[in-house]
Protein backbone atom coordinates (compact mmCIF):
# COMPACT_ATOMS: atom_id res chain seq x y z
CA UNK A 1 6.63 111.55 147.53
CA UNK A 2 9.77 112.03 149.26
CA UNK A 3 12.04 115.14 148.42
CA UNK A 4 15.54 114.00 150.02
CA UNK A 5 17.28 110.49 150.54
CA UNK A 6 16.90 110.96 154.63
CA UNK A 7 12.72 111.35 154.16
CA UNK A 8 12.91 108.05 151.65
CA UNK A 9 15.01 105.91 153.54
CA UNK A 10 12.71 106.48 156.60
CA UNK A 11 9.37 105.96 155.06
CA UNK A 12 11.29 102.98 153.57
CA UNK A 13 12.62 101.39 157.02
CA UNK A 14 9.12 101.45 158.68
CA UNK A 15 7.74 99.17 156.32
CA UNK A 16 10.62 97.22 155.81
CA UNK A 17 11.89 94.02 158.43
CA UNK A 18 14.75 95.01 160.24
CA UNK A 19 17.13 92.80 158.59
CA UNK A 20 15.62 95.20 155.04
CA UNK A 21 16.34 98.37 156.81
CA UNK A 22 19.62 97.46 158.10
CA UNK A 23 20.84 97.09 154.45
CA UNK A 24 18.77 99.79 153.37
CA UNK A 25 21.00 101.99 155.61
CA UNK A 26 24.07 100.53 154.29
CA UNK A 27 23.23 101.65 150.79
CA UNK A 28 22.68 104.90 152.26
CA UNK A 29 26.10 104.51 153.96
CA UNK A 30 27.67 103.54 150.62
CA UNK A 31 26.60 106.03 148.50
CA UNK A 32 27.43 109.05 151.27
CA UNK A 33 30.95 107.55 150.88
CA UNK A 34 30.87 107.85 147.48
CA UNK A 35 30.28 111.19 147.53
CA UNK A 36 32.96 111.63 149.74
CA UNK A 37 35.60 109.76 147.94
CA UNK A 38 34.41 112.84 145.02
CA UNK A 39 32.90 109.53 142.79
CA UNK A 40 29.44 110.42 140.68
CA UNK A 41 28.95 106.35 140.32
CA UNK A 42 25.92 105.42 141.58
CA UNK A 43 25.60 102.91 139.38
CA UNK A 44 23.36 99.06 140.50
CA UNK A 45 26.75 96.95 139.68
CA UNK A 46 28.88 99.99 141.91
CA UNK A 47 26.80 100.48 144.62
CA UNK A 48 26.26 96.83 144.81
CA UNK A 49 29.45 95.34 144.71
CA UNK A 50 30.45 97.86 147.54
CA UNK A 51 27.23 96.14 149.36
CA UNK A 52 28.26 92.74 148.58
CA UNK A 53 31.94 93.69 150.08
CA UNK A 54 30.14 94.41 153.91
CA UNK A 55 27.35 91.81 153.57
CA UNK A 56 24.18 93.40 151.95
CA UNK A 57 22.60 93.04 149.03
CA UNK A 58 24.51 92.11 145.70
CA UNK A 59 23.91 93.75 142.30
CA UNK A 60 21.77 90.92 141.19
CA UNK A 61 19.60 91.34 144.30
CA UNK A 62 19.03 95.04 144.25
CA UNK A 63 18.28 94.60 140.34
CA UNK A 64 15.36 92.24 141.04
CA UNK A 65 11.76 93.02 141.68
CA UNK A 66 12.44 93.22 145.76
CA UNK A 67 15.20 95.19 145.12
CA UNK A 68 12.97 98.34 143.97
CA UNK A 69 13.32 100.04 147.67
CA UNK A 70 16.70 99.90 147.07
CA UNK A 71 16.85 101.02 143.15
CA UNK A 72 14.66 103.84 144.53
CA UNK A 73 17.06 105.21 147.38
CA UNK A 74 19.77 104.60 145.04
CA UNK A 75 18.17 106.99 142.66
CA UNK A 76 17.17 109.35 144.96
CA UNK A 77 20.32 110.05 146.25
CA UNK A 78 22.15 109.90 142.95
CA UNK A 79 19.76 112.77 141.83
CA UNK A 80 20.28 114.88 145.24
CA UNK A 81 23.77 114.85 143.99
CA UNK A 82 23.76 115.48 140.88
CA UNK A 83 25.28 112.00 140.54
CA UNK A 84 24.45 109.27 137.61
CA UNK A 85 22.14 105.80 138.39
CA UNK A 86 23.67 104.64 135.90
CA UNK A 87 27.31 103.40 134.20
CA UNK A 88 27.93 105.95 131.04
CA UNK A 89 28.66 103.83 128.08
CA UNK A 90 32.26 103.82 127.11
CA UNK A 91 32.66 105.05 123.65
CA UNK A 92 33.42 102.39 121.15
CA UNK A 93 37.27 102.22 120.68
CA UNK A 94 39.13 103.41 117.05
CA UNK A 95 40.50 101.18 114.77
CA UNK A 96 43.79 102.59 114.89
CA UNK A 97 43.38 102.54 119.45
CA UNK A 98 41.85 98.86 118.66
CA UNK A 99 45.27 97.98 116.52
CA UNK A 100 47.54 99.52 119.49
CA UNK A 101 45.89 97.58 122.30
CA UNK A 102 47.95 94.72 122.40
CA UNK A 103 51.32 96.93 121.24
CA UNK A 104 53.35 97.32 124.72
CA UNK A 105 55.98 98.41 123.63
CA UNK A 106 56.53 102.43 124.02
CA UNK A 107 58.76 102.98 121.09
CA UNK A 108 57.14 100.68 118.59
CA UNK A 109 53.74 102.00 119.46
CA UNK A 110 55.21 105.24 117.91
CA UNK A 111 56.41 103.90 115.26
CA UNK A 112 53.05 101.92 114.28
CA UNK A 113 50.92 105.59 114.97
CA UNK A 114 53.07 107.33 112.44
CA UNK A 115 52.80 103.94 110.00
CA UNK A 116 49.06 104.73 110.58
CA UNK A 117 49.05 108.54 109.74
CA UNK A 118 51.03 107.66 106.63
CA UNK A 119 48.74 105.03 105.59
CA UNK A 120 45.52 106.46 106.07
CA UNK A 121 45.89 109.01 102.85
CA UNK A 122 45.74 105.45 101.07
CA UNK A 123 43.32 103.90 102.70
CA UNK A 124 40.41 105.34 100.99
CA UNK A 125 42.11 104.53 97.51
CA UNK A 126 42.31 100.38 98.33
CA UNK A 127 38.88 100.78 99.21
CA UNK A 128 37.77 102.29 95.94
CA UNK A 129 39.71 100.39 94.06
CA UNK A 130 38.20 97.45 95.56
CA UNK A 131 34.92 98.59 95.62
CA UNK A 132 35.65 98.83 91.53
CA UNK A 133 37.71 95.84 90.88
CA UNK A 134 34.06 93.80 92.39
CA UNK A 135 32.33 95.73 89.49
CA UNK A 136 34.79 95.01 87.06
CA UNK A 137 35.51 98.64 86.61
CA UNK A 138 38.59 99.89 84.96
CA UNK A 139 41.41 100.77 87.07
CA UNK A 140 44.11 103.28 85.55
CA UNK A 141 47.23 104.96 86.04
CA UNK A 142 47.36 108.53 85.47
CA UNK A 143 49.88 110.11 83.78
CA UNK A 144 50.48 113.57 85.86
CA UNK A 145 52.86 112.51 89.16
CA UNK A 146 51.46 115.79 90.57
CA UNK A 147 48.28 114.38 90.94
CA UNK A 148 47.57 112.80 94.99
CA UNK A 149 43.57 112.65 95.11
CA UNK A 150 42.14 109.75 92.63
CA UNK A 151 39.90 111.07 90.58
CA UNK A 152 36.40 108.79 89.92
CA UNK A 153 34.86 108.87 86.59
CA UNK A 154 32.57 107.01 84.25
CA UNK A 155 34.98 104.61 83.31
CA UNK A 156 37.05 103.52 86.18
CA UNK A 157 39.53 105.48 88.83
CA UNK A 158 42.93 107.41 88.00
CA UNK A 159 45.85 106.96 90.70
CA UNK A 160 49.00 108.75 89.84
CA UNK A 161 52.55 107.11 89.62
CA UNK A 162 53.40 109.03 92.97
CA UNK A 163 50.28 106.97 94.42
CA UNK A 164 51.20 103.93 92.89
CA UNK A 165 54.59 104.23 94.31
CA UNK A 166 53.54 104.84 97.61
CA UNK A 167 51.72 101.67 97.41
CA UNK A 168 54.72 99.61 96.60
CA UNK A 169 56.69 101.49 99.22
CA UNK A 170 54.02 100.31 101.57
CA UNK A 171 55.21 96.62 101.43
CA UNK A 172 58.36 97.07 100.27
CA UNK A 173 61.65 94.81 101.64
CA UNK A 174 63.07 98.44 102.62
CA UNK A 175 59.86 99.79 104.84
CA UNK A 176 59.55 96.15 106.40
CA UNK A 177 63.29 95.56 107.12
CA UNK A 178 63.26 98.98 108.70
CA UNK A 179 60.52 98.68 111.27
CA UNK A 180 61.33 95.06 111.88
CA UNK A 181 57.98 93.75 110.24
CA UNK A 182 57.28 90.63 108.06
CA UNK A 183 54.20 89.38 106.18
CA UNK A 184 52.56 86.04 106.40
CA UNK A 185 50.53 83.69 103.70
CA UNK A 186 47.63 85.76 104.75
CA UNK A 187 48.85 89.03 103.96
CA UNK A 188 49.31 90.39 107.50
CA UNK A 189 52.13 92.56 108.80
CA UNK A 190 53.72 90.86 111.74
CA UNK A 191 56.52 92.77 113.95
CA UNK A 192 59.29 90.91 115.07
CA UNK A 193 57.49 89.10 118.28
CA UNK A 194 54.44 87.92 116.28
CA UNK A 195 52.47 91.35 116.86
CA UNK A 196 49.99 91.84 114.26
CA UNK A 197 50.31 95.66 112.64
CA UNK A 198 48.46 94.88 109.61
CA UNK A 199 45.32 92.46 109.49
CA UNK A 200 44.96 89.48 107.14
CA UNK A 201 44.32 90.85 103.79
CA UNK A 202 46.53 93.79 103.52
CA UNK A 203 49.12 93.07 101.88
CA UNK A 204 47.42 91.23 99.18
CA UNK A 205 45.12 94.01 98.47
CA UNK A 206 48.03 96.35 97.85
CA UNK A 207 49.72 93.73 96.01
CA UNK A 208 46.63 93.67 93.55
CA UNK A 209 45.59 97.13 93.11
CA UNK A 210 49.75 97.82 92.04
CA UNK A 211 49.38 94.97 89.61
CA UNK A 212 45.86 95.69 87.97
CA UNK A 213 47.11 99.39 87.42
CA UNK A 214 50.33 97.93 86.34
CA UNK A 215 48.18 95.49 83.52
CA UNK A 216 46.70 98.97 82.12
């Protein structure tokens, strides 16, 4: 078995057509360069689009079965490198980076981040309450404003008036007419250029939780 990419590619070449070995020694090529250029991507769909670019093989044609010389120089030289075969998977995105994707605008991507740290203490409590109201549990207001953690028991969950007005500032005329935003018959948050803040759904949630601990 060959130790180094220069022993591989030349057991490879003399059992290969010449046409083979010429675009085995482009791969070669390639992935020196990549070294070069400081890049660890040794990835099939890298090192094969840069083929494709100077007329060897493509992706799709180093990833089929008569592609395995070249998956195997590929590797070879990827681990003489200490390089990776093999794209990392990017990390799923956050709902909150997800929401700010389509936001271009500098300032008003501020503005929606800080929305987002303010909103996420009450996040948890439209969930629970939601998760309750679908088993017709008991939703109640608690009477110490001190309180800011709900508090679960037997019979239903305990939000303080603090909570309950933090809620209603959520939504409110004020907090929408100062960031520019306006809500839709779905319940989502637009901004002023049809930019959605808030998904369908939010606003009516909030709307209901105020008004079933307002009916207790």
């Amino acid at each position: 078995m060959s130790n180094t990419p220069n022993e591989l590619i030349e057991q490879l070449c003399q059992l290969a057509s010449p046409r083979k070995a010429q675009s085995l020694r482009l791969i070669l090529t390639i992935c020196v360069e990549q070294t070069q250029r400081g890049s660890s991507d040794f990835s099939v769909a890298t090192i094969g689009r840069l083929s494709a670019e100077r007329g060897g093989p493509s992706a799709a044609a180093i990833r089929n079965k008569p592609g395995e010389d070249y998956r195997a120089l590929i590797k070879t030289y990827a681990a003489s490198v200490n390089g990776q075969d093999r794209k990392k998977r990017e990390p799923a995105p956050s709902e909150a980076e997800a929401l700010l994707e389509g936001v271009n605008d500098p300032v008003l991507k501020v503005r929606v981040k800080l929305l987002l740290a303010e909103m996420e203490s009450l996040r948890a409590q439209l969930l629970a309450a939601r998760h309750l109201a679908n088993k017709t549990a008991v939703l109640e207001l608690g009477l110490d404003s001190g309180e800011h953690v709900p508090h679960a028991h037997a019979d239903g969950l305990f939000l303080s008036l603090q909570e309950v007005t933090a809620l209603e500032a959520a939504i409110s005329p004020a907090t929408l007419e100062h960031w520019g935003w306006s809500i839709d018959q779905a319940g989502r948050v637009l901004t002023e250029t049809g930019q959605v803040v808030f998904r369908a759904g939010f606003v009516t949630a909030i709307r209901k939780t105020v008004q079933h601990v307002a009916d207790f």
